[in-house]
C-alpha atoms as a PDB file:
ATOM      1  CA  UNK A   1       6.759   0.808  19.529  1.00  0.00           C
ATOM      2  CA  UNK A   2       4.374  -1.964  18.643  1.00  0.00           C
ATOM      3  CA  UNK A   3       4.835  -3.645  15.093  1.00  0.00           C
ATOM      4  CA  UNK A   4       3.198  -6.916  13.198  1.00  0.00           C
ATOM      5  CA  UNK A   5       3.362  -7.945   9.489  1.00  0.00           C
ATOM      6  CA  UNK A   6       0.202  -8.400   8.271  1.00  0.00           C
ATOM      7  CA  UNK A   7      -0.008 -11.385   4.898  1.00  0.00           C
ATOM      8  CA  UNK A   8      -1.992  -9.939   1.899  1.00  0.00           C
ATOM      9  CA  UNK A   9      -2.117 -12.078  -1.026  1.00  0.00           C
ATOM     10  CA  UNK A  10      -2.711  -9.666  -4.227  1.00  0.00           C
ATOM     11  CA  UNK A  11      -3.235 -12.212  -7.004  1.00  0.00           C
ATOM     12  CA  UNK A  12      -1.949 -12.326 -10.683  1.00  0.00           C
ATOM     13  CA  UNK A  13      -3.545  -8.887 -11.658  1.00  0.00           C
ATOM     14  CA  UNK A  14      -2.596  -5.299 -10.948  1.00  0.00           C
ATOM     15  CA  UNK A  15      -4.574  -4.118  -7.916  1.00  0.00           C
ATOM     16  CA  UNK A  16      -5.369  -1.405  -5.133  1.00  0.00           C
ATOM     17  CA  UNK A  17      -6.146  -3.742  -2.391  1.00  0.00           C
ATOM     18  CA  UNK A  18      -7.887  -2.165   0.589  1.00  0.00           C
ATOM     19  CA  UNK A  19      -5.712  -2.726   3.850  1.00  0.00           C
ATOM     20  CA  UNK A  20      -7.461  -0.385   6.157  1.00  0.00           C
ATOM     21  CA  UNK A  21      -9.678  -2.750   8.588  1.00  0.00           C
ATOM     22  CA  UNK A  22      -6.485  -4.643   8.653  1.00  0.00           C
ATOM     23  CA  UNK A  23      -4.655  -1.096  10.302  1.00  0.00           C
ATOM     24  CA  UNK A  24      -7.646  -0.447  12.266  1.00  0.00           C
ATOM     25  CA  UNK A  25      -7.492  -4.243  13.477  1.00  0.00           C
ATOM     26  CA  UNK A  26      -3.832  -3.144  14.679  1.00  0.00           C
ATOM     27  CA  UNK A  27      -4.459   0.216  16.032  1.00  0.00           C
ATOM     28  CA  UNK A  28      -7.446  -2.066  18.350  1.00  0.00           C
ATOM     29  CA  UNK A  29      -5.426  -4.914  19.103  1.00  0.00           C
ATOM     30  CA  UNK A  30      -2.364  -2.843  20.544  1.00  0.00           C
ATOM     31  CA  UNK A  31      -4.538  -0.368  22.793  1.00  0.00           C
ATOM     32  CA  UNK A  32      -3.254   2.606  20.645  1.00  0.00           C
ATOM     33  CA  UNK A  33      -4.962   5.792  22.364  1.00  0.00           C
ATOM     34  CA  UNK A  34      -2.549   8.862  20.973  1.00  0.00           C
ATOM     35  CA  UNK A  35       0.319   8.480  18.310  1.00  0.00           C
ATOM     36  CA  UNK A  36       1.379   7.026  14.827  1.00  0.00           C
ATOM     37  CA  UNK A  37       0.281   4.573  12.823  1.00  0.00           C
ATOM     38  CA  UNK A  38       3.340   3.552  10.297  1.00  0.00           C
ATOM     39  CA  UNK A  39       2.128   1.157   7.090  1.00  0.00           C
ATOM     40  CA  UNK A  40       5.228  -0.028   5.058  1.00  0.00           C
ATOM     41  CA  UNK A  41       5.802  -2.311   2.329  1.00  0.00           C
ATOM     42  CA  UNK A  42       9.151  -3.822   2.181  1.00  0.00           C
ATOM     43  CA  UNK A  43       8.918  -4.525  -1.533  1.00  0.00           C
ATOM     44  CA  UNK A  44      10.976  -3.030  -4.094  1.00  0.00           C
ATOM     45  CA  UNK A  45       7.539  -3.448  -6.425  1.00  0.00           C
ATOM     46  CA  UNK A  46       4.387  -2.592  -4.225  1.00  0.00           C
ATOM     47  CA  UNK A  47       3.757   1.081  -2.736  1.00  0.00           C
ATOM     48  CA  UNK A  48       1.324   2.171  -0.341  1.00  0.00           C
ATOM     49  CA  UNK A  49      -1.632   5.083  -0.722  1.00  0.00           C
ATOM     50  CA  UNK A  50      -4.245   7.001   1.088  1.00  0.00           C
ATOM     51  CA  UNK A  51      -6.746   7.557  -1.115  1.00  0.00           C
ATOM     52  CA  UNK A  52     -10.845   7.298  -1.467  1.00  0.00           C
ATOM     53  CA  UNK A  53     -11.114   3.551  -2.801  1.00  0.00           C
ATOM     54  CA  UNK A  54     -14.266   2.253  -5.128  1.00  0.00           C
ATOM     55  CA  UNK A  55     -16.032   5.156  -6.512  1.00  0.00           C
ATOM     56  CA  UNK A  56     -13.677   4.242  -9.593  1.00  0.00           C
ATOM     57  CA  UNK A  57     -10.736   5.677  -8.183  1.00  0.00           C
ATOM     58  CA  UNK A  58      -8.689   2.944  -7.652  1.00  0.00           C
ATOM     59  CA  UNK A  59      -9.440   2.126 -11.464  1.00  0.00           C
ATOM     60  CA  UNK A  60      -8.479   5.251 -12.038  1.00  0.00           C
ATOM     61  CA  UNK A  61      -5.120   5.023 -10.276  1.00  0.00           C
ATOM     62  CA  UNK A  62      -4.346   1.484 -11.960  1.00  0.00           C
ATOM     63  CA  UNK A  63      -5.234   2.948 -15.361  1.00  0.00           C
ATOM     64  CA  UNK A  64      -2.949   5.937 -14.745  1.00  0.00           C
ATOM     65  CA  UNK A  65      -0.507   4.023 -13.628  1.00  0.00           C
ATOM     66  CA  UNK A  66      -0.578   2.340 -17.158  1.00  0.00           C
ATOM     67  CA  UNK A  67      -0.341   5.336 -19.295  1.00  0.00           C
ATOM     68  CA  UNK A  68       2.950   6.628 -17.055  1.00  0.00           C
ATOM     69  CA  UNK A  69       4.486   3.042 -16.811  1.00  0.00           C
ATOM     70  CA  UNK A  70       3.322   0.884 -19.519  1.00  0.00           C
ATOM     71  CA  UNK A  71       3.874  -2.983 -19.323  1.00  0.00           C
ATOM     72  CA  UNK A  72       6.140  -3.015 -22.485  1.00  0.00           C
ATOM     73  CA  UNK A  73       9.643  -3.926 -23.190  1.00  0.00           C
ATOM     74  CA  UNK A  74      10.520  -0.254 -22.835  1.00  0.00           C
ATOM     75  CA  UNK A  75      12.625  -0.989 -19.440  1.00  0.00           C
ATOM     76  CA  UNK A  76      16.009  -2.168 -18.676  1.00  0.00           C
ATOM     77  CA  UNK A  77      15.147  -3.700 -15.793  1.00  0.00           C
ATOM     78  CA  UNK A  78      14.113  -7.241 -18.071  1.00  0.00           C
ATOM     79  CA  UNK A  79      13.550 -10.435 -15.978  1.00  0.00           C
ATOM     80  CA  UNK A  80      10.001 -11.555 -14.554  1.00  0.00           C
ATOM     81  CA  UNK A  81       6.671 -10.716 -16.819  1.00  0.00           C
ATOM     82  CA  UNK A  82       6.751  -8.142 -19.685  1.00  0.00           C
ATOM     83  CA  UNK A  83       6.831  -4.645 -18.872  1.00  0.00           C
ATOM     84  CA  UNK A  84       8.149  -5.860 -14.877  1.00  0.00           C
ATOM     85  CA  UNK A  85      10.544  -3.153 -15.014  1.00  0.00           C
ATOM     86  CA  UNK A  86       7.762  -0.707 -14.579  1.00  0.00           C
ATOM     87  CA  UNK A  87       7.039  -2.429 -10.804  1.00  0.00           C
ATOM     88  CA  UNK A  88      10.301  -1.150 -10.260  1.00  0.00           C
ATOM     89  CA  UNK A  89       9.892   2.236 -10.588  1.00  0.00           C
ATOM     90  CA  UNK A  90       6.590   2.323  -9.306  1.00  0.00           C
ATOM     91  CA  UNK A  91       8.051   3.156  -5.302  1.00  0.00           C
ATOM     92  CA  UNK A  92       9.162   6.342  -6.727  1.00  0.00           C
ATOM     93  CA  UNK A  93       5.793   7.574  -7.963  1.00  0.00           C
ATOM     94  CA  UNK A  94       3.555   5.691  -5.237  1.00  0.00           C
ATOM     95  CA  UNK A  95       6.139   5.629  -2.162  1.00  0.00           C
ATOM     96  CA  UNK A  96       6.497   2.233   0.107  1.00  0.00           C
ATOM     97  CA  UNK A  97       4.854   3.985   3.462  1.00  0.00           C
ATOM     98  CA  UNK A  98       2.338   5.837   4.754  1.00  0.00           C
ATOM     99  CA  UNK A  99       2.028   7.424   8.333  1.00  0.00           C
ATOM    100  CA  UNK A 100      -1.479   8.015   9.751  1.00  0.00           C
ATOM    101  CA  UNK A 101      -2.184  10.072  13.422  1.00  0.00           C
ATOM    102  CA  UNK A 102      -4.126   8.085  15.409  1.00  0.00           C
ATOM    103  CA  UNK A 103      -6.305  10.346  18.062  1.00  0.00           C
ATOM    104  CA  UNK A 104      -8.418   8.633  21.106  1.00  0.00           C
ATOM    105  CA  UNK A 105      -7.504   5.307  19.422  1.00  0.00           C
ATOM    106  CA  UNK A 106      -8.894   5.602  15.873  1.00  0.00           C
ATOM    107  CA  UNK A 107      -6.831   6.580  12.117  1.00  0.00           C
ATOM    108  CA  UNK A 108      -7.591  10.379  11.486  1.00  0.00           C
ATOM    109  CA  UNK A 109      -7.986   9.342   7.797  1.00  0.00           C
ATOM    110  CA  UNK A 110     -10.294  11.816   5.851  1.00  0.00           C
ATOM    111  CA  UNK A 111     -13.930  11.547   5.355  1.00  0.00           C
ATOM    112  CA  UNK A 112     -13.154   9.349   1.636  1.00  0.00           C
ATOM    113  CA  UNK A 113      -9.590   8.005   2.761  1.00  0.00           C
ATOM    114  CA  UNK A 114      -8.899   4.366   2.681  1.00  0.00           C
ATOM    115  CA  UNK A 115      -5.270   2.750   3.126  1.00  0.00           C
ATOM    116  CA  UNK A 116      -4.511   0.586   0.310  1.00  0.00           C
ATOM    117  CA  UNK A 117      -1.956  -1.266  -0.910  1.00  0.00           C
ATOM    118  CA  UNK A 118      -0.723  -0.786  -4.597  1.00  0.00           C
ATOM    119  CA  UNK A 119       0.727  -3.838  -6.330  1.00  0.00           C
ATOM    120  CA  UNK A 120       1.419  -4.093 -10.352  1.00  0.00           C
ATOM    121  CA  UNK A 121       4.105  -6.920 -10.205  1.00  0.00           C
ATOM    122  CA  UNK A 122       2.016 -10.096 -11.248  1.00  0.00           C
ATOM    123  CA  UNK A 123       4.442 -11.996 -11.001  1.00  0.00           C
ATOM    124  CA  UNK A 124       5.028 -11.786  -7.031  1.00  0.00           C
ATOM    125  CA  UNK A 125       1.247 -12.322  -5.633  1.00  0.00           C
ATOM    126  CA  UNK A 126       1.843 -12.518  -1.772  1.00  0.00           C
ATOM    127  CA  UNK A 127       2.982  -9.230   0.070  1.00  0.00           C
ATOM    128  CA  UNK A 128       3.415  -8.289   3.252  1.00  0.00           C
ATOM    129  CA  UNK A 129       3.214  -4.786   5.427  1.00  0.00           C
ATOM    130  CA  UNK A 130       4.705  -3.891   8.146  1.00  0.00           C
ATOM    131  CA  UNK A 131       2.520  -1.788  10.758  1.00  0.00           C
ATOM    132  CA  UNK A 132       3.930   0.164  13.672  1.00  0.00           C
ATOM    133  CA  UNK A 133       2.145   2.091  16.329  1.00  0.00           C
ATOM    134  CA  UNK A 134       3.971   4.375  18.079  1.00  0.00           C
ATOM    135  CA  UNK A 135       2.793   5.798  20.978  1.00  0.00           C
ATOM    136  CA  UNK A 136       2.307   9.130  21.608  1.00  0.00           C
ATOM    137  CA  UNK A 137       3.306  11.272  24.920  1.00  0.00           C
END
């Protein structure tokens, strides 16, 4: 297995950052022909999504994300930023990995799919992700 952590700095707003060139970049650099491409986030406040980005989707998702986890003073979890709590629970709706086949050296994404990143916590604006390739057979 093959693995780098890849920097992304996210700002003081909620965002869908796009991190796909950076997993292509990886799939490239390591000579990946057959096998799996593994995106995590080892953040207890940042999940990661294949999804079709601009378009207004990833507006979409952020504004969703508001109604279901508001940024009030509705959550136990209390230090950072109001409403941080919610960044919290965000891994459970919008899970910390993604695993993408890789076929004759390319991501077998969709037609519209993008890799992205999901980040509400404002109060934490560098991230990293892990990416592992693991070879197929």
């Amino acid at each position: 297995m093959r693995t780098t952590v890849i920097r992304v700095t996210t700002g003081r707003d909620e965002t869908v950052h796009d991190i796909t060139a950076d997993c292509h970049k990886f799939v490239q650099d390591v000579g990946g022909d057959d096998g799996l491409l593994h995106v995590f986030v080892p953040h207890a406040t940042a999940g990661i999504a294949l999804m079709e980005l601009g378009a207004g989707s990833d507006h979409d998702l952020l504004a969703t994300l508001a109604d279901l986890l508001p940024a009030d003073d509705r959550w136990e979890h209390t230090h950072g930023s109001r409403g941080h709590g919610r960044s919290h629970v965000l891994p459970a709706f919008v899970t910390p990995y993604a695993t993408i086949p890789v076929i004759a050296g390319q991501m077998a994404l969709g037609t519209w799919q993008s890799v992205a990143l999901i980040d509400l916590n404002v109060d934490n604006p560098d991230r990293q992700v892990r990416l592992s390739f693991l070879a197929g057979t």
